[in-house]
Protein backbone atom coordinates (compact mmCIF):
# COMPACT_ATOMS: atom_id res chain seq x y z
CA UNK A 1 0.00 0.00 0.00
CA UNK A 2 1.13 3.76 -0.79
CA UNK A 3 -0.27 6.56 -0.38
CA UNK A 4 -1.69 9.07 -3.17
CA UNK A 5 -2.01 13.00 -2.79
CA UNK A 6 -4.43 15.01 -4.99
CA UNK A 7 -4.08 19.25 -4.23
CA UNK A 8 -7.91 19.90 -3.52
CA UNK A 9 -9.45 23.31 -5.26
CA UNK A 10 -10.49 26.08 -3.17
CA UNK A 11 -13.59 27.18 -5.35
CA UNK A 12 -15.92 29.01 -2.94
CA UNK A 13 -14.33 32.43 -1.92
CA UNK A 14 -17.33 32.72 -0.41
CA UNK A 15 -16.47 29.84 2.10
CA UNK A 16 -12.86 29.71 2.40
CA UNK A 17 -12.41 26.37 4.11
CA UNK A 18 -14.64 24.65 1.31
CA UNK A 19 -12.31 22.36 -1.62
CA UNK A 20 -13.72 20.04 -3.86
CA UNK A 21 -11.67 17.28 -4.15
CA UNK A 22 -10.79 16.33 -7.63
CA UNK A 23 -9.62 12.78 -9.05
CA UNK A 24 -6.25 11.97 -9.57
CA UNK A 25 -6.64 12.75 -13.22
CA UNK A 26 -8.13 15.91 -12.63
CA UNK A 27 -5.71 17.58 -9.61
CA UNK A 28 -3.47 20.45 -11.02
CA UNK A 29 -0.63 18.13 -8.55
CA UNK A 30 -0.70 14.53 -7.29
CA UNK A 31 1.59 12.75 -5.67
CA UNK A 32 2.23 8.66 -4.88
CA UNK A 33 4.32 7.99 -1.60
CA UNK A 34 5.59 4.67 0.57
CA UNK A 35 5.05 6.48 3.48
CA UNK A 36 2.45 8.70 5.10
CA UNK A 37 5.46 11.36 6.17
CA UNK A 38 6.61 11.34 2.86
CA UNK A 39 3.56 13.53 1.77
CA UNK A 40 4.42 16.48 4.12
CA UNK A 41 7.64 17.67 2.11
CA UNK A 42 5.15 17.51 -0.82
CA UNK A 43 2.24 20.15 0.41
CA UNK A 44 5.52 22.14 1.46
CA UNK A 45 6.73 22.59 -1.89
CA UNK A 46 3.30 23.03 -3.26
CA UNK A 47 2.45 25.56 -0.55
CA UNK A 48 5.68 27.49 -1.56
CA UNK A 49 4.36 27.34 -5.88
CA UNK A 50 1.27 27.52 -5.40
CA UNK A 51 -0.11 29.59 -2.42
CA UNK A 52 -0.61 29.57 1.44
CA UNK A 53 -3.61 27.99 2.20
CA UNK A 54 -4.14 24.90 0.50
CA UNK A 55 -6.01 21.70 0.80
CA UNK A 56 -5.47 18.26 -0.51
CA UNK A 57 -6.81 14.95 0.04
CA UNK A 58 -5.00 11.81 0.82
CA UNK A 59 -5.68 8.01 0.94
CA UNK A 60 -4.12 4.82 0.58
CA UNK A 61 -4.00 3.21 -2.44
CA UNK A 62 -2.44 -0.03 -4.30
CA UNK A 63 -0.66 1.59 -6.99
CA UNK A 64 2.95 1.31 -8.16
CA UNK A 65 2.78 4.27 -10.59
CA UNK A 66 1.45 7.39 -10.73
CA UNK A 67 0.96 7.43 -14.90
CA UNK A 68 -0.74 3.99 -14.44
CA UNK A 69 -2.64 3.97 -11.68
CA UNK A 70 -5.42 1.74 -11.31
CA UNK A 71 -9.08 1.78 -12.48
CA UNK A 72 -10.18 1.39 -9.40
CA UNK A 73 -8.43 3.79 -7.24
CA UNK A 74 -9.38 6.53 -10.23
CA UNK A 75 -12.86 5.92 -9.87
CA UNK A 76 -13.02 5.25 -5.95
CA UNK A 77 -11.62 8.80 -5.09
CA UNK A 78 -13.39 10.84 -3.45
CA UNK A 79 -13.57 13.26 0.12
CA UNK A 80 -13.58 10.32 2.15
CA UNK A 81 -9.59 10.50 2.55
CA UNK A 82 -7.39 12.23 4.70
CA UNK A 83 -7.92 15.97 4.51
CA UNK A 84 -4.78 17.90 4.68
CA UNK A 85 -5.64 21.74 5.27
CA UNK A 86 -2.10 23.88 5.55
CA UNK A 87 -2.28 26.68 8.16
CA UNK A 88 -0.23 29.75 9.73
CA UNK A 89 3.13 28.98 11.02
CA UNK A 90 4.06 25.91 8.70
CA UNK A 91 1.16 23.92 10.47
CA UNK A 92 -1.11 21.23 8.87
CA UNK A 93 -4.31 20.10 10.06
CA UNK A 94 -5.41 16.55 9.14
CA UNK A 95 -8.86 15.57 9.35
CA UNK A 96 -10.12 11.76 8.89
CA UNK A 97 -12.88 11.15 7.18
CA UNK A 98 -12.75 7.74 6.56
CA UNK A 99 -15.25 6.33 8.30
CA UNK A 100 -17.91 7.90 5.81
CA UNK A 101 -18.51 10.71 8.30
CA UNK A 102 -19.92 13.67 6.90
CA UNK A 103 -17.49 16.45 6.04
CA UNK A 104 -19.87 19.25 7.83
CA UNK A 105 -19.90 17.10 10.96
CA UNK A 106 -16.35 17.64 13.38
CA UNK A 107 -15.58 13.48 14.02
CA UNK A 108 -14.04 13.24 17.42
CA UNK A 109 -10.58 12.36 17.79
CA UNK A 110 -9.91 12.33 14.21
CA UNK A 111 -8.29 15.83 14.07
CA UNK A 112 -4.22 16.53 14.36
CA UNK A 113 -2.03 19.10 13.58
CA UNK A 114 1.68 18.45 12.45
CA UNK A 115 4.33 20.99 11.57
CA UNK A 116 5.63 20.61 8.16
């Protein structure tokens, strides 16, 4: 298992902690990792090209490369991933939502924040 990174699109200015979450075909950057921590560096560097606040969605998937990845995992992407939501001071809040929660509802316990 690795774990694949799609950059989520802030589309609402009117509600600035709303992203759609695209497919992996779709994201303007994905990424495929061996290890959870590996994805960190990654929103870094995107933060730094591509702006401050961003959000992307992470999951695990069975994929050995990121030009072929399978059928499956394409169509089975959605917002029930890891949410990755950067933040002031280098922070970076991850949300799980997983367990089919729904994304308006605050699951308990499932919230971290990590300095990248």
């Amino acid at each position: 298992m690795r774990w694949l990174m799609t950059l989520g699109e802030r589309t609402r200015p009117d509600v600035p902690t709303f992203a759609e979450c695209p497919g992996p075909m779709n994201a303007r950057a994905v990424a495929l990792v061996d290890d959870f921590g590996q994805l960190f560096p990654i929103l870094r560097e995107w933060r730094r090209s591509l702006g401050s606040e961003l959000t992307a969605y992470a999951g695990q998937v069975e994929a050995d490369d990121i030009e072929n990845l399978p059928p499956a995992v394409i169509e089975d992407w959605g917002p029930d991933q890891l949410r990755l939501d950067t933040m002031p001071g280098g922070y970076v809040k991850v949300s799980d939502y997983r367990d089919d929660q729904a994304l308006t509802a605050l699951p308990s316990g499932a919230h971290m924040l990590m300095r990248s």
